[in-house]
PDB file of N, CA and C in Angstrom:
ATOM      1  N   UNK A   1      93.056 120.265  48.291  1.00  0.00           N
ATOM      2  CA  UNK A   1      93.327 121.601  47.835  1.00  0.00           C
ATOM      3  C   UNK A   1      94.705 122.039  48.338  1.00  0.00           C
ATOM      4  N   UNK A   2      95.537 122.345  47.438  1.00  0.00           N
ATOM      5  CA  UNK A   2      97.110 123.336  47.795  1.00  0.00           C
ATOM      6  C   UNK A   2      97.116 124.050  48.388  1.00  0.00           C
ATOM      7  N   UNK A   3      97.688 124.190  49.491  1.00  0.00           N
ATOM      8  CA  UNK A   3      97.526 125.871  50.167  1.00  0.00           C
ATOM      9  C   UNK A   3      99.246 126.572  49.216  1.00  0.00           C
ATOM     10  N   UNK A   4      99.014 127.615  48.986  1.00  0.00           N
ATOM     11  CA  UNK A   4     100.232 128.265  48.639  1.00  0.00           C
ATOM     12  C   UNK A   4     101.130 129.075  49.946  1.00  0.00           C
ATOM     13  N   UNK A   5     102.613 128.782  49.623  1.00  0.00           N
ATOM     14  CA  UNK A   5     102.753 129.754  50.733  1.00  0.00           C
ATOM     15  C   UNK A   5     103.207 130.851  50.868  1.00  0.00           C
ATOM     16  N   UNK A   6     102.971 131.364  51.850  1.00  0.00           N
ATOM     17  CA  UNK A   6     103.246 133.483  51.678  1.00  0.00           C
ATOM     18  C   UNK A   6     105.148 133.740  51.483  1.00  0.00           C
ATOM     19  N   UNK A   7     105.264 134.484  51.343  1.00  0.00           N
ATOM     20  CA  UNK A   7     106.430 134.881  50.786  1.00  0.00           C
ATOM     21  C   UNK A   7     107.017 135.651  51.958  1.00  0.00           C
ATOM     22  N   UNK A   8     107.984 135.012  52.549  1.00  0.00           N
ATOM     23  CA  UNK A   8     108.895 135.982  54.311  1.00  0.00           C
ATOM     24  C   UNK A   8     109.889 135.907  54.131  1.00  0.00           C
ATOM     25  N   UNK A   9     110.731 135.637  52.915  1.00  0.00           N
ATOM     26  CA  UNK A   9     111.776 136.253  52.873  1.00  0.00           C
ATOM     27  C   UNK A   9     112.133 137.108  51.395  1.00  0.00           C
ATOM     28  N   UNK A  10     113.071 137.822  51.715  1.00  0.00           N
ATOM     29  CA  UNK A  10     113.012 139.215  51.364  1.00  0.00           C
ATOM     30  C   UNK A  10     114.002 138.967  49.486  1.00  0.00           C
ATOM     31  N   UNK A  11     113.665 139.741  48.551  1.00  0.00           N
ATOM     32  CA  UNK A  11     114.643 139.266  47.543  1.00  0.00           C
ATOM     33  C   UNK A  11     115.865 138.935  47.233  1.00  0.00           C
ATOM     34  N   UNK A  12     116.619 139.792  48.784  1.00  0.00           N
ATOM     35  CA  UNK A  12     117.844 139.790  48.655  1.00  0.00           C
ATOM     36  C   UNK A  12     118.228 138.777  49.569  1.00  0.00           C
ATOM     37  N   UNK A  13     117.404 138.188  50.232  1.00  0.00           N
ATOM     38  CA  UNK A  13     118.120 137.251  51.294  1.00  0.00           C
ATOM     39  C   UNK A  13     117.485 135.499  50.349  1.00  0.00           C
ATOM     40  N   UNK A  14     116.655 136.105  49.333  1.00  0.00           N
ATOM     41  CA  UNK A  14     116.767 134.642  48.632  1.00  0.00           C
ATOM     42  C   UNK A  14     117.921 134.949  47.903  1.00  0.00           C
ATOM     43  N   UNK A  15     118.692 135.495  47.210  1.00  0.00           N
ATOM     44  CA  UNK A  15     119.493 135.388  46.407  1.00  0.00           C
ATOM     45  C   UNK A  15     120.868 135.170  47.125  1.00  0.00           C
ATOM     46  N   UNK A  16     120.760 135.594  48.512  1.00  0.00           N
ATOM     47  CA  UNK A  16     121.810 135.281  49.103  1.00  0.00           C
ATOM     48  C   UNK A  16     121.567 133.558  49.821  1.00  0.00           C
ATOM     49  N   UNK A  17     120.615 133.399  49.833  1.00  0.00           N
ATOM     50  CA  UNK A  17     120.447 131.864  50.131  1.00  0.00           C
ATOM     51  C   UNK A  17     120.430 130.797  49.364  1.00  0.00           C
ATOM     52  N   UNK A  18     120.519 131.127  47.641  1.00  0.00           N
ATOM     53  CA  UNK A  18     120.731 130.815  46.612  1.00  0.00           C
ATOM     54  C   UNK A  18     122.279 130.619  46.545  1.00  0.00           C
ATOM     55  N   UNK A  19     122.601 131.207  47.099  1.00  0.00           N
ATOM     56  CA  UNK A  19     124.220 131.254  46.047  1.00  0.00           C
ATOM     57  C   UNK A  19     124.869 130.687  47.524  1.00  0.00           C
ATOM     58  N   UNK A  20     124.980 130.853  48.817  1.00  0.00           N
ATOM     59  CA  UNK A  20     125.458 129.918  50.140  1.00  0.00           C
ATOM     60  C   UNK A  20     124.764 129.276  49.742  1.00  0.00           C
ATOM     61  N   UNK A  21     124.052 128.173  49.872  1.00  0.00           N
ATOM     62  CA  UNK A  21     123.204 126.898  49.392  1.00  0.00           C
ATOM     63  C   UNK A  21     124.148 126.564  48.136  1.00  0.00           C
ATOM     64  N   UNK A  22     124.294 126.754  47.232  1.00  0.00           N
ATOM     65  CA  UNK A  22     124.634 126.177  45.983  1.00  0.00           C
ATOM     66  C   UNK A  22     126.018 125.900  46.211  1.00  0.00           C
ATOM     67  N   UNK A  23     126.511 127.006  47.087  1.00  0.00           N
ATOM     68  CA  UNK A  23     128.487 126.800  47.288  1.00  0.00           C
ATOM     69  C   UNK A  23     128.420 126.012  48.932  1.00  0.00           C
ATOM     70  N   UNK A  24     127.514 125.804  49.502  1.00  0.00           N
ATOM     71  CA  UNK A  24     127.655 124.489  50.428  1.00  0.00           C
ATOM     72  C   UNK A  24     127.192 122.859  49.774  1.00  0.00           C
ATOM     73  N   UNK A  25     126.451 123.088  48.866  1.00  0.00           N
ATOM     74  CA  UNK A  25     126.691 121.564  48.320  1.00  0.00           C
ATOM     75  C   UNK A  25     127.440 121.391  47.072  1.00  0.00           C
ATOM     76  N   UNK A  26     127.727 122.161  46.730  1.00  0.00           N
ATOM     77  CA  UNK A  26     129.404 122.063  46.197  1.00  0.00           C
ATOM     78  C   UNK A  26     130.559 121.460  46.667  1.00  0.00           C
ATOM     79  N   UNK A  27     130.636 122.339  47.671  1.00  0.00           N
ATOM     80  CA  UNK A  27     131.370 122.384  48.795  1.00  0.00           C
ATOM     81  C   UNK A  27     131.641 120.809  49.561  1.00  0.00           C
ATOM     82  N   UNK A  28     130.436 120.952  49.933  1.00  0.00           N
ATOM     83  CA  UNK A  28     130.171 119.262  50.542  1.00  0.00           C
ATOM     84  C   UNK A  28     130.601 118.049  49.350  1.00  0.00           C
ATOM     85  N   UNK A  29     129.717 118.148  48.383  1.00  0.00           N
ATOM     86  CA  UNK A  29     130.408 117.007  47.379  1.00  0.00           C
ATOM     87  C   UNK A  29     131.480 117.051  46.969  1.00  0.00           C
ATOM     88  N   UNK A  30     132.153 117.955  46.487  1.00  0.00           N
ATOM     89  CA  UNK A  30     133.920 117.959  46.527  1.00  0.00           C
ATOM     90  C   UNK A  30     134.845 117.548  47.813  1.00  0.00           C
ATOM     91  N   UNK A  31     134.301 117.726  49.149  1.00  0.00           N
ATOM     92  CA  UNK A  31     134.703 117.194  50.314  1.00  0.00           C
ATOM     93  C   UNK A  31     134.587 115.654  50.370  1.00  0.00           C
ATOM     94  N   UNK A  32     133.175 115.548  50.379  1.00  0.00           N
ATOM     95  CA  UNK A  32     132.929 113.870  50.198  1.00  0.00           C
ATOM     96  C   UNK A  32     133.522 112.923  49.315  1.00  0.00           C
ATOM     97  N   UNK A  33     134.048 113.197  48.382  1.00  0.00           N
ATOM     98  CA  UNK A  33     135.100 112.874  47.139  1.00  0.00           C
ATOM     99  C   UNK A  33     136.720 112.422  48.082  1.00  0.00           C
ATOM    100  N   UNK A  34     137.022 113.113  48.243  1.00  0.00           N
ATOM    101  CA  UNK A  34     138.170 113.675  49.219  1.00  0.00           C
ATOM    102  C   UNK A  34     138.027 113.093  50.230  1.00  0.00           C
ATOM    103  N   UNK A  35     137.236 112.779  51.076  1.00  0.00           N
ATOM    104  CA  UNK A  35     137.348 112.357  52.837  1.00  0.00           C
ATOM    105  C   UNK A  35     137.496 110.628  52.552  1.00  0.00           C
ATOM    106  N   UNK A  36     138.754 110.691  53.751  1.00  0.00           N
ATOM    107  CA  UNK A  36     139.239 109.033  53.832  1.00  0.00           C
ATOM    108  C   UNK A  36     138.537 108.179  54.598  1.00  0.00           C
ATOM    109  N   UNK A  37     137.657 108.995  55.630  1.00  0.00           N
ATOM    110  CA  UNK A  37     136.917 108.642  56.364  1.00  0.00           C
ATOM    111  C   UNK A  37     135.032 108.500  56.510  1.00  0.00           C
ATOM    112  N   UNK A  38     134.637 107.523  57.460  1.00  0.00           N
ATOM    113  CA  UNK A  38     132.867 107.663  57.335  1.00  0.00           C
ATOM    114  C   UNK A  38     132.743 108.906  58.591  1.00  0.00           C
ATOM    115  N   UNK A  39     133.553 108.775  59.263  1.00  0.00           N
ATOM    116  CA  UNK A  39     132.993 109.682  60.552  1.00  0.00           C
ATOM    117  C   UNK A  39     132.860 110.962  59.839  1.00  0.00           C
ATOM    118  N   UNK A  40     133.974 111.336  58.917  1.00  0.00           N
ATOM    119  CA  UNK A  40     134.187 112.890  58.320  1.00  0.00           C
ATOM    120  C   UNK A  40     132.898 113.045  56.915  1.00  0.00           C
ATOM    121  N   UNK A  41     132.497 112.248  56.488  1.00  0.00           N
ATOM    122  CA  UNK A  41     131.611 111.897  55.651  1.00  0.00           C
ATOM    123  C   UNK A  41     130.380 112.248  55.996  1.00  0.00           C
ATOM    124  N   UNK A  42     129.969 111.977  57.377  1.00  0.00           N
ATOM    125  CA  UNK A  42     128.579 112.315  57.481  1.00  0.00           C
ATOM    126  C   UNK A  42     129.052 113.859  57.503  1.00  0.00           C
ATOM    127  N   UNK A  43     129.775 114.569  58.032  1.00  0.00           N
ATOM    128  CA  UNK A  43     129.809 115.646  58.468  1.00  0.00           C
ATOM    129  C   UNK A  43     129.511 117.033  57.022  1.00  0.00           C
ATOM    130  N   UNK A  44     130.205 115.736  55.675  1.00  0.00           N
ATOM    131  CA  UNK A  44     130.357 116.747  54.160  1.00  0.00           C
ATOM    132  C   UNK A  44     128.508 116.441  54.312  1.00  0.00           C
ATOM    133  N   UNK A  45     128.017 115.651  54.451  1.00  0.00           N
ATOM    134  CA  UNK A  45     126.511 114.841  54.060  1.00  0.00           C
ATOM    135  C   UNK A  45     125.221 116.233  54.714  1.00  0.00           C
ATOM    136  N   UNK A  46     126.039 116.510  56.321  1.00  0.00           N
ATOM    137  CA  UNK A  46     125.156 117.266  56.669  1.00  0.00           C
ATOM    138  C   UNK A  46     125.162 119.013  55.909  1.00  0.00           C
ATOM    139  N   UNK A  47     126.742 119.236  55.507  1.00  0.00           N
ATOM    140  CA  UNK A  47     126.962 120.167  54.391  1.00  0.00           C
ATOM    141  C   UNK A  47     125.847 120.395  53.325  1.00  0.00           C
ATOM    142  N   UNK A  48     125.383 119.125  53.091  1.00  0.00           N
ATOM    143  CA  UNK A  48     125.287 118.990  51.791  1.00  0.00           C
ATOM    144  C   UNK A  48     123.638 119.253  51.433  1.00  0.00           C
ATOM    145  N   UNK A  49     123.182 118.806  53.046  1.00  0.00           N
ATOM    146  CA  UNK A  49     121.489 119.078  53.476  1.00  0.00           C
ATOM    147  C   UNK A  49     121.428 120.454  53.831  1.00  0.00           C
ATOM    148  N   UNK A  50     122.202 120.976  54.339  1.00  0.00           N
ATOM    149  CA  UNK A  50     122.122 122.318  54.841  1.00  0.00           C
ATOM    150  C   UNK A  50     121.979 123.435  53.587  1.00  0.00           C
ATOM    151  N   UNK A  51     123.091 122.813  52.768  1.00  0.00           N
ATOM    152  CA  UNK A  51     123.260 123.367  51.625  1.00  0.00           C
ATOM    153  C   UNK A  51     121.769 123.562  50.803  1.00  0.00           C
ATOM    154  N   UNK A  52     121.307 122.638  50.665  1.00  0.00           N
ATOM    155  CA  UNK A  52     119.892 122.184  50.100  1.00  0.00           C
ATOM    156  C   UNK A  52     118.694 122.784  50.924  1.00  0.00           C
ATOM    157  N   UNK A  53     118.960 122.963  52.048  1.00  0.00           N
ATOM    158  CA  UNK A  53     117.772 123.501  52.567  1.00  0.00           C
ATOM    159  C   UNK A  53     117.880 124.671  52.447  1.00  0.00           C
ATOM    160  N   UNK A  54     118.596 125.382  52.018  1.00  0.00           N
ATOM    161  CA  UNK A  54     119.009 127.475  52.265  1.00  0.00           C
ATOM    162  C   UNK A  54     118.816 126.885  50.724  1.00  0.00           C
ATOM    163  N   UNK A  55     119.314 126.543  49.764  1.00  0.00           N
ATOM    164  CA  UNK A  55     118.712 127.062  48.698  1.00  0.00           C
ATOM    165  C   UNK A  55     117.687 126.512  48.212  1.00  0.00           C
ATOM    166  N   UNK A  56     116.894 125.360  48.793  1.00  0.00           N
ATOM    167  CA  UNK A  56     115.238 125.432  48.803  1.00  0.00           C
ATOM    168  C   UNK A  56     114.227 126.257  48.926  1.00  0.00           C
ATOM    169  N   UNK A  57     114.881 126.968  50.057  1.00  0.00           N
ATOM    170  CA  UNK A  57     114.057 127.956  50.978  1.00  0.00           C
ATOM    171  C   UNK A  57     113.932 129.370  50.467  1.00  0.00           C
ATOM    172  N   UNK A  58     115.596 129.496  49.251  1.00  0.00           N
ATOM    173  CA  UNK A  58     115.323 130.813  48.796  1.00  0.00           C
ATOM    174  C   UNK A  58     114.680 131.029  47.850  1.00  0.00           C
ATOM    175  N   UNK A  59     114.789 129.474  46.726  1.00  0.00           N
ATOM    176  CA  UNK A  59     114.007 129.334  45.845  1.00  0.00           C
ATOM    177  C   UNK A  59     112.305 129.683  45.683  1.00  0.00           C
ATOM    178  N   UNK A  60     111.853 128.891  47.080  1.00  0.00           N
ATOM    179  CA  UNK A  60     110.579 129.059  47.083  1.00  0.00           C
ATOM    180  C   UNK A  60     110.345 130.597  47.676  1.00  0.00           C
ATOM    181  N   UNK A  61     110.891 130.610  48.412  1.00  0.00           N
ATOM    182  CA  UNK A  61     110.385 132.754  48.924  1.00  0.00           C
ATOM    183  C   UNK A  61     110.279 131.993  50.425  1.00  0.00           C
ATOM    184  N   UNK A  62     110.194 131.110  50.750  1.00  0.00           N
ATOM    185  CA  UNK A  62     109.092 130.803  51.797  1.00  0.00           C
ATOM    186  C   UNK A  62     110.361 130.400  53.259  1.00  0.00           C
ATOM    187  N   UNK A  63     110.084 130.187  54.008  1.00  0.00           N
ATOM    188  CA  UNK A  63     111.259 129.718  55.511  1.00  0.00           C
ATOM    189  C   UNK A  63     110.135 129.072  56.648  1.00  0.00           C
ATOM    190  N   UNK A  64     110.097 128.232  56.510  1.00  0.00           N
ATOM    191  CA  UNK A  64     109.266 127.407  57.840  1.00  0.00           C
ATOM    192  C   UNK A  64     109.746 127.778  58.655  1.00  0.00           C
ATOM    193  N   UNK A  65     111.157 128.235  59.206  1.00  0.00           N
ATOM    194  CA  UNK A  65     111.265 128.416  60.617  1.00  0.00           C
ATOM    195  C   UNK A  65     110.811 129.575  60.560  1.00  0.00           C
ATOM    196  N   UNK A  66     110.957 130.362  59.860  1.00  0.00           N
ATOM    197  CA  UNK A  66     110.475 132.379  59.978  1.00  0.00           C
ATOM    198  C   UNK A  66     109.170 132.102  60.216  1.00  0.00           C
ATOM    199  N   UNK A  67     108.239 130.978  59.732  1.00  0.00           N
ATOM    200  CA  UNK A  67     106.979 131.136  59.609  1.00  0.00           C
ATOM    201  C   UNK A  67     106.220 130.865  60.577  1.00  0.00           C
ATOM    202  N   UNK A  68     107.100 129.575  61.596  1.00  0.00           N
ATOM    203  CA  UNK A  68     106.785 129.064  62.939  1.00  0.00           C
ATOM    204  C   UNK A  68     106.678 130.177  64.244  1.00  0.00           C
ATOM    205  N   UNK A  69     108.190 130.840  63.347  1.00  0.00           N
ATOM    206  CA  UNK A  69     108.343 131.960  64.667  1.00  0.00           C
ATOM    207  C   UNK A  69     107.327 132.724  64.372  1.00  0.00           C
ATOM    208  N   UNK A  70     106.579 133.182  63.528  1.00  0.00           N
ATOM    209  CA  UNK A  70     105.950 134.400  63.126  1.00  0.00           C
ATOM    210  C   UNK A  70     106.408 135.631  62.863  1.00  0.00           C
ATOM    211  N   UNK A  71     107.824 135.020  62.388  1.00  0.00           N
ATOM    212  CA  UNK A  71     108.749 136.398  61.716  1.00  0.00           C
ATOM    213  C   UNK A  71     108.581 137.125  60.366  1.00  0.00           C
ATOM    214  N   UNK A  72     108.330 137.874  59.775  1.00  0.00           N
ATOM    215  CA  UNK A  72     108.316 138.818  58.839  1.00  0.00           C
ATOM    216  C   UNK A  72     108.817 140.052  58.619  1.00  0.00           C
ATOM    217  N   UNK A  73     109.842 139.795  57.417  1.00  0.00           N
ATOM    218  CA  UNK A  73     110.382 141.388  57.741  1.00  0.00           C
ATOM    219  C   UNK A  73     109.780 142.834  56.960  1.00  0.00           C
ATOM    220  N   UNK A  74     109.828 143.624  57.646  1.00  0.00           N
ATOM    221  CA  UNK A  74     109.142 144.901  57.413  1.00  0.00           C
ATOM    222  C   UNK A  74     108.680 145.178  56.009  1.00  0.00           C
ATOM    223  N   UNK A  75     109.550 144.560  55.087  1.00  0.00           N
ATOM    224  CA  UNK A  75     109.469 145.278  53.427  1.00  0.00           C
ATOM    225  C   UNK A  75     108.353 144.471  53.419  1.00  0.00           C
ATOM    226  N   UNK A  76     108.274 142.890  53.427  1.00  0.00           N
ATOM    227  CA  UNK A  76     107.390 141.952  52.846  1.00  0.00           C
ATOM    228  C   UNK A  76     106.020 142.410  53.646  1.00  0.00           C
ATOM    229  N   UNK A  77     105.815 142.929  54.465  1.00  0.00           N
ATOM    230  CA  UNK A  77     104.499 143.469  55.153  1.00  0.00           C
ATOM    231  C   UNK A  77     102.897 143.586  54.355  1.00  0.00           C
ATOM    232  N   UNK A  78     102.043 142.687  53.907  1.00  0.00           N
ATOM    233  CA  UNK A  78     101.561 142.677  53.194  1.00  0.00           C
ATOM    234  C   UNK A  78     100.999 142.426  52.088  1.00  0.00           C
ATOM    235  N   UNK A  79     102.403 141.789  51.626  1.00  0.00           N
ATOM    236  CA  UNK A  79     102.369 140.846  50.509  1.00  0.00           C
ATOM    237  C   UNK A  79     101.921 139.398  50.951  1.00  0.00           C
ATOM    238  N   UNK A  80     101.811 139.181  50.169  1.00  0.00           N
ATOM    239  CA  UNK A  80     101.635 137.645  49.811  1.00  0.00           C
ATOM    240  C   UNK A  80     102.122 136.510  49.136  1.00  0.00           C
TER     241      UNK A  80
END
């Protein structure tokens, strides 16, 4: 059985995690193109996960770390 998960972040901080997310793996793959180097490479690579995880996270509503901490902010109070 799926568990679904609750919704802790707020509309405006997915849309802002949408659009940083989308312009860090941008960002990163236009770097990685560009870098002469492997050392500087991992560094676009971790760009590029970071990037992916903020706009995963805004996509779904959801933040494992908010959820670990037991953070919720005031508006979402209730919802689900």
């Amino acid at each position: 059985m799926a568990r679904r998960w609750s919704l802790n972040i707020t509309p405006t901080e997915r849309i802002g995690r949408i659009v940083v997310g989308a312009a860090a793996i941008t960002a990163g793959i236009v770097l990685l193109f560009q870098s002469p180097g492997l050392g500087v490479a991992a560094l676009e690579v971790l760009l590029i996960l970071a990037g992916l995880d903020l706009a995963v996270t805004g996509a779904l509503g959801h933040c494992p770390l908010y959820a670990a901490l037991g953070y919720q902010p005031k508006s979402l109070r209730g919802f689900r």
